[in-house]
PDB file of N, CA and C in Angstrom:
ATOM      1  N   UNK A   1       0.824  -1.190   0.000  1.00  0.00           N
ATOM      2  CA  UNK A   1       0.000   0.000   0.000  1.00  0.00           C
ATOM      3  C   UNK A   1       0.865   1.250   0.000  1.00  0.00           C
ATOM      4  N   UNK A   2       1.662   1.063   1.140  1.00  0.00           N
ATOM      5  CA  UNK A   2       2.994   2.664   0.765  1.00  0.00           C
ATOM      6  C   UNK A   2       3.397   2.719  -0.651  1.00  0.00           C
ATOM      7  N   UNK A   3       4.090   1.555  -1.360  1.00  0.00           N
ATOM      8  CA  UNK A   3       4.593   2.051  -2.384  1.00  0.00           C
ATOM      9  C   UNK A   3       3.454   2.155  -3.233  1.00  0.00           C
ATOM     10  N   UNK A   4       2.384   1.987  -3.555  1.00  0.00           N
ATOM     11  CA  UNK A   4       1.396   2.672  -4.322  1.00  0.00           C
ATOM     12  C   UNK A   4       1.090   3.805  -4.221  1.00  0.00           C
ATOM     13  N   UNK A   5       1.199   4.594  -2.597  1.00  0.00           N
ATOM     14  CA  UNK A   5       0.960   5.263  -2.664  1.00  0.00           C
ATOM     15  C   UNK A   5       1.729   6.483  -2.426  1.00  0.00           C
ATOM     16  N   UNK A   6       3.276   5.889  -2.500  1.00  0.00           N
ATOM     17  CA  UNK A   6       4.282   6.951  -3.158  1.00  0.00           C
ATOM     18  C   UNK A   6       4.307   7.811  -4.567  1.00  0.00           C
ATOM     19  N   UNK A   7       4.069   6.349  -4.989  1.00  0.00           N
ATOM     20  CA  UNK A   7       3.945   5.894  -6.691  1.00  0.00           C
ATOM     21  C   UNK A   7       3.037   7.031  -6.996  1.00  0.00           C
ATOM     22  N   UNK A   8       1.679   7.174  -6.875  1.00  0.00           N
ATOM     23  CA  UNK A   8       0.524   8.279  -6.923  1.00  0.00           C
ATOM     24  C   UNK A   8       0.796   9.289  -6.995  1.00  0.00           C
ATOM     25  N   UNK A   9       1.727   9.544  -5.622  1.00  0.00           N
ATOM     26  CA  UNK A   9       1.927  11.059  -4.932  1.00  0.00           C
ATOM     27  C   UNK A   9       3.056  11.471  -6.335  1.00  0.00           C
ATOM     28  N   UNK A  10       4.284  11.097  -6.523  1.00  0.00           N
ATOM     29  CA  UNK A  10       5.060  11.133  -7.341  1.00  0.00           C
ATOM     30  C   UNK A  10       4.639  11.321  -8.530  1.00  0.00           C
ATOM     31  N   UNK A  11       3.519  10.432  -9.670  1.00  0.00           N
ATOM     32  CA  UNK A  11       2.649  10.526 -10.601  1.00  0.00           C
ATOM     33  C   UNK A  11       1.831  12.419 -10.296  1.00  0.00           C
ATOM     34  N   UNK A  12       1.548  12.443  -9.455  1.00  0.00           N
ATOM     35  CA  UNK A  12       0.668  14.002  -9.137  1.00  0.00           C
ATOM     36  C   UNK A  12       2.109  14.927  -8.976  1.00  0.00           C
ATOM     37  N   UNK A  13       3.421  14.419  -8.405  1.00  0.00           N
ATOM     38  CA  UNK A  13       3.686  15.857  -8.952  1.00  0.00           C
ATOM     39  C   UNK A  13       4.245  16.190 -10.026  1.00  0.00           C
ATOM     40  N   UNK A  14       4.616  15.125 -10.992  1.00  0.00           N
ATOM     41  CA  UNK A  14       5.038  15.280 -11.989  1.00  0.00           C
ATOM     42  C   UNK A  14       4.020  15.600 -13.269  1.00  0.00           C
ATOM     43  N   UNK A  15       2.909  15.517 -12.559  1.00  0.00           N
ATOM     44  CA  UNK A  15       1.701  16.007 -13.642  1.00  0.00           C
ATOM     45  C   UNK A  15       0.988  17.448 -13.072  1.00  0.00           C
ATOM     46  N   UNK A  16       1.568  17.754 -12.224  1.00  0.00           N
ATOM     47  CA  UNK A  16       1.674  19.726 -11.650  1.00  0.00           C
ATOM     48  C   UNK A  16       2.744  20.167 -12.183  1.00  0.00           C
ATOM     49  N   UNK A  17       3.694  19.642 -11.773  1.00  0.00           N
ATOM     50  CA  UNK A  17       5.175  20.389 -12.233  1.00  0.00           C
ATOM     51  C   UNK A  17       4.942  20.523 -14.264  1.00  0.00           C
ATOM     52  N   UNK A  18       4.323  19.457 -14.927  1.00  0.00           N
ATOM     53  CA  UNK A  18       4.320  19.833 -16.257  1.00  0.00           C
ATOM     54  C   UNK A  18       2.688  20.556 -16.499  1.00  0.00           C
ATOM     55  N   UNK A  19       2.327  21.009 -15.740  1.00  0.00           N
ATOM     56  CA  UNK A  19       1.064  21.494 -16.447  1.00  0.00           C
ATOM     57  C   UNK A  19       1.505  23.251 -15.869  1.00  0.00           C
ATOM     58  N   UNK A  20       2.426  23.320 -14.245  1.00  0.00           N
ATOM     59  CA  UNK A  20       2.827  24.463 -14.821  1.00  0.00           C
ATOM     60  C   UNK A  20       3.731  24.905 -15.529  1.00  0.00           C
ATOM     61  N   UNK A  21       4.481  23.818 -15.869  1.00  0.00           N
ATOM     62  CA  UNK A  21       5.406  24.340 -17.281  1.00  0.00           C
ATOM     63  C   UNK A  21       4.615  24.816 -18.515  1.00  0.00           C
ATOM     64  N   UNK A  22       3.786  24.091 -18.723  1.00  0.00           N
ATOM     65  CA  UNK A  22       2.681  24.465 -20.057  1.00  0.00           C
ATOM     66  C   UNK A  22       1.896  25.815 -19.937  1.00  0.00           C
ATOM     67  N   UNK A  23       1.707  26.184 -18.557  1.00  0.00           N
ATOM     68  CA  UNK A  23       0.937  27.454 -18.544  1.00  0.00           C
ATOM     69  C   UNK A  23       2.104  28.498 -18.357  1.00  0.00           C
ATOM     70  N   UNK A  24       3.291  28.441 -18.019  1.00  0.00           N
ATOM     71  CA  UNK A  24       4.375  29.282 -18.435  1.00  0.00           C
ATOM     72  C   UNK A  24       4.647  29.293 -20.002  1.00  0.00           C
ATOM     73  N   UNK A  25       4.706  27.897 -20.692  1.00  0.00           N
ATOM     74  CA  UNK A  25       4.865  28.580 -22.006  1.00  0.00           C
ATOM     75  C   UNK A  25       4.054  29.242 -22.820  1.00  0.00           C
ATOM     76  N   UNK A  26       2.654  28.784 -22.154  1.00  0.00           N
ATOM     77  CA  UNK A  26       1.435  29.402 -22.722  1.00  0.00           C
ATOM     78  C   UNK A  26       1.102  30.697 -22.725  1.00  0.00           C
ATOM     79  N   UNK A  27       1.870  31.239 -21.396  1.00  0.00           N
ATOM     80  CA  UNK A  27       2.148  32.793 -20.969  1.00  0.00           C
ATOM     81  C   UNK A  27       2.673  33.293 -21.592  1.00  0.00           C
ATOM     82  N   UNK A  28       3.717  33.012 -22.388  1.00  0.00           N
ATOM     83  CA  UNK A  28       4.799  34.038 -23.166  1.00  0.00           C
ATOM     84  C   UNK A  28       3.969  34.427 -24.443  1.00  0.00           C
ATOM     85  N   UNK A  29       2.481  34.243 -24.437  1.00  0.00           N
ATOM     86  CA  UNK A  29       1.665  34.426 -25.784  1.00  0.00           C
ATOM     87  C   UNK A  29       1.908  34.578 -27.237  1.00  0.00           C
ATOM     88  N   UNK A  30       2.602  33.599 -27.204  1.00  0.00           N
ATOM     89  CA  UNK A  30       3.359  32.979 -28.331  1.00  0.00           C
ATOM     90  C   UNK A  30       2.062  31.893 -29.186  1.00  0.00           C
ATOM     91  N   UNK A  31       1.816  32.518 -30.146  1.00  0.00           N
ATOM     92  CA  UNK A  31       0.254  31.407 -30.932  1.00  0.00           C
ATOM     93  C   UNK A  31       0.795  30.590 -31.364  1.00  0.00           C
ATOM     94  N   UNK A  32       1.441  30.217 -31.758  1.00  0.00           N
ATOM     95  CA  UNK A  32       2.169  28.443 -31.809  1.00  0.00           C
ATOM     96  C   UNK A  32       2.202  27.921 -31.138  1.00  0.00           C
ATOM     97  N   UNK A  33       3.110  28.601 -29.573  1.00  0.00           N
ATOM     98  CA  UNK A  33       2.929  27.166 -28.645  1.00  0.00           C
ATOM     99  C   UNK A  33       1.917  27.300 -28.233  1.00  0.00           C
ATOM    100  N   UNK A  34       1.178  27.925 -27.787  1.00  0.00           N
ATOM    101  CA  UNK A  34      -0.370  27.923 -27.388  1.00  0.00           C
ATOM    102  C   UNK A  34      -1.289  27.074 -27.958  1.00  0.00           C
ATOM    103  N   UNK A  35      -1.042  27.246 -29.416  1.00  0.00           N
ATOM    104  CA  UNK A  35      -1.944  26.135 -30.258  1.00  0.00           C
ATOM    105  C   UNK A  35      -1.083  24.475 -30.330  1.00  0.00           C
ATOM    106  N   UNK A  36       0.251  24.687 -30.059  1.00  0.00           N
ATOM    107  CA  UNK A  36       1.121  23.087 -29.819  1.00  0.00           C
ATOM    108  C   UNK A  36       0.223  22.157 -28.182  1.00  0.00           C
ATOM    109  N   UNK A  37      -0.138  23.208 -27.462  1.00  0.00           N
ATOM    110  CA  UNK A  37      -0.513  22.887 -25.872  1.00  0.00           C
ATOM    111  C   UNK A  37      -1.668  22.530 -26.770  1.00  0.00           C
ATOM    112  N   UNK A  38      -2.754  22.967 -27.201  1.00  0.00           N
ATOM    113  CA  UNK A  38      -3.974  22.774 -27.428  1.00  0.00           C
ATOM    114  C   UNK A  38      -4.206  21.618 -28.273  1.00  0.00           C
ATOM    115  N   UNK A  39      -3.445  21.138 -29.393  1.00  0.00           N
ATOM    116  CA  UNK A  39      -3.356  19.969 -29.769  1.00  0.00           C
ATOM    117  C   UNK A  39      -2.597  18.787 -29.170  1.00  0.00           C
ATOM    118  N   UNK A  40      -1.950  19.311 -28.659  1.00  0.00           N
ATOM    119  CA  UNK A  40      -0.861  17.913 -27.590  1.00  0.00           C
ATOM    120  C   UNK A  40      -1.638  17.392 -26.282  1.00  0.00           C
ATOM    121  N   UNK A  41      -2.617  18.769 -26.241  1.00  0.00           N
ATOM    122  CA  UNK A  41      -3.813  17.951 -25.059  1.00  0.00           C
ATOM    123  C   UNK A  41      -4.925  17.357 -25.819  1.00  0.00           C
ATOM    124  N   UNK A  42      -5.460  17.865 -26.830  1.00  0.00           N
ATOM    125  CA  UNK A  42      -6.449  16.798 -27.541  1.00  0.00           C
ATOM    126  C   UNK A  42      -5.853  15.488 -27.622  1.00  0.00           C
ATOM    127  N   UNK A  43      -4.753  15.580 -28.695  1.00  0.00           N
ATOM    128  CA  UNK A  43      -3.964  14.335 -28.780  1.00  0.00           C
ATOM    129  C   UNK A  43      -4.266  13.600 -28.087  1.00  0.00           C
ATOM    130  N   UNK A  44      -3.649  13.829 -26.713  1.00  0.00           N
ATOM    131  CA  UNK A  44      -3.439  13.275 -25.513  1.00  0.00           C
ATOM    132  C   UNK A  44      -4.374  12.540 -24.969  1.00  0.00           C
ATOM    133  N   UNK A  45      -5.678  13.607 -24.917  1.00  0.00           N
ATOM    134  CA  UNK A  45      -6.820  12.620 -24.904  1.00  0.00           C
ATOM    135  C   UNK A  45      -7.654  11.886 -25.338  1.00  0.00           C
ATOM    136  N   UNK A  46      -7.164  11.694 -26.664  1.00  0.00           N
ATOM    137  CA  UNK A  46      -7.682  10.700 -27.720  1.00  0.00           C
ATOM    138  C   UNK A  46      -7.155   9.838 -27.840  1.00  0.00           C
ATOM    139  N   UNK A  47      -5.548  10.079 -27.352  1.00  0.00           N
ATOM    140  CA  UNK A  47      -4.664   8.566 -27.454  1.00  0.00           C
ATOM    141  C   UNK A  47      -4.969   7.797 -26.111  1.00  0.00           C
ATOM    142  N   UNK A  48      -5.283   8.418 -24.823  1.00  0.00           N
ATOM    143  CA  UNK A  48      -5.129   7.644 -23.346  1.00  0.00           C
ATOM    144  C   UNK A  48      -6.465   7.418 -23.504  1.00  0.00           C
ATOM    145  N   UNK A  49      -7.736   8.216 -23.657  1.00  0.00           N
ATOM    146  CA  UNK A  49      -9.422   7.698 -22.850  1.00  0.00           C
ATOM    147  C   UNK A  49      -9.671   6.378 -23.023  1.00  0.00           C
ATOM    148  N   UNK A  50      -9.176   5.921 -24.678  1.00  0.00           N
ATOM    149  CA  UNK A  50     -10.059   4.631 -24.552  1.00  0.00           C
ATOM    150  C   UNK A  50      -9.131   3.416 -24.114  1.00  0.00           C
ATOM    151  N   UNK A  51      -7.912   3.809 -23.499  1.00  0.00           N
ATOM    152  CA  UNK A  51      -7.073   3.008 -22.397  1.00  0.00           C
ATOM    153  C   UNK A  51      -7.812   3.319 -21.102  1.00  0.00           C
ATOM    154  N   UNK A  52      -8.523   4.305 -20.487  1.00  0.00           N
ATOM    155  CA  UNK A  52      -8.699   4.102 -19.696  1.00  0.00           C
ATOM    156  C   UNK A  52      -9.879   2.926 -19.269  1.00  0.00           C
ATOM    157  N   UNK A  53     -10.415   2.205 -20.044  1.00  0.00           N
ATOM    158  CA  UNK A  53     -11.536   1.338 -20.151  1.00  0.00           C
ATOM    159  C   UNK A  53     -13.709   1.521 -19.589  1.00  0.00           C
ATOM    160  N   UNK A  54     -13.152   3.115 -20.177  1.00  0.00           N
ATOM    161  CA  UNK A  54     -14.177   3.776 -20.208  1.00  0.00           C
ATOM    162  C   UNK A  54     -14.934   3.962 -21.295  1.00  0.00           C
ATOM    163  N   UNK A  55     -14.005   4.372 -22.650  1.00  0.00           N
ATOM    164  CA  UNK A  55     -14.579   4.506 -23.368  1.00  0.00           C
ATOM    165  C   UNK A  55     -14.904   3.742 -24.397  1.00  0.00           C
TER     166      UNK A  55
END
């Protein structure tokens, strides 16, 4: 149970630490990377949902 739930904690901050990297690059209002974030998160969720065995 601990190491799962290291595992988690570790998984959460490495998925804060890159989402505020993304809203820093998103800040420099730069329309490329803004629109790179906006497709790399669609992407993203078109490639993982139907792994998650939801969809």
């Amino acid at each position: 149970w601990f190491q799962y739930h290291v595992g988690q904690t570790l998984f959460h901050v490495v998925q804060v630490v890159l989402g505020y990297m993304v809203m820093l690059a998103v800040m420099s209002y730069n329309a490329w990377i803004f629109l790179a974030a906006i497709a790399g998160s669609a992407l993203g969720y078109f490639v993982v949902y139907p792994l998650l065995g939801r969809g």
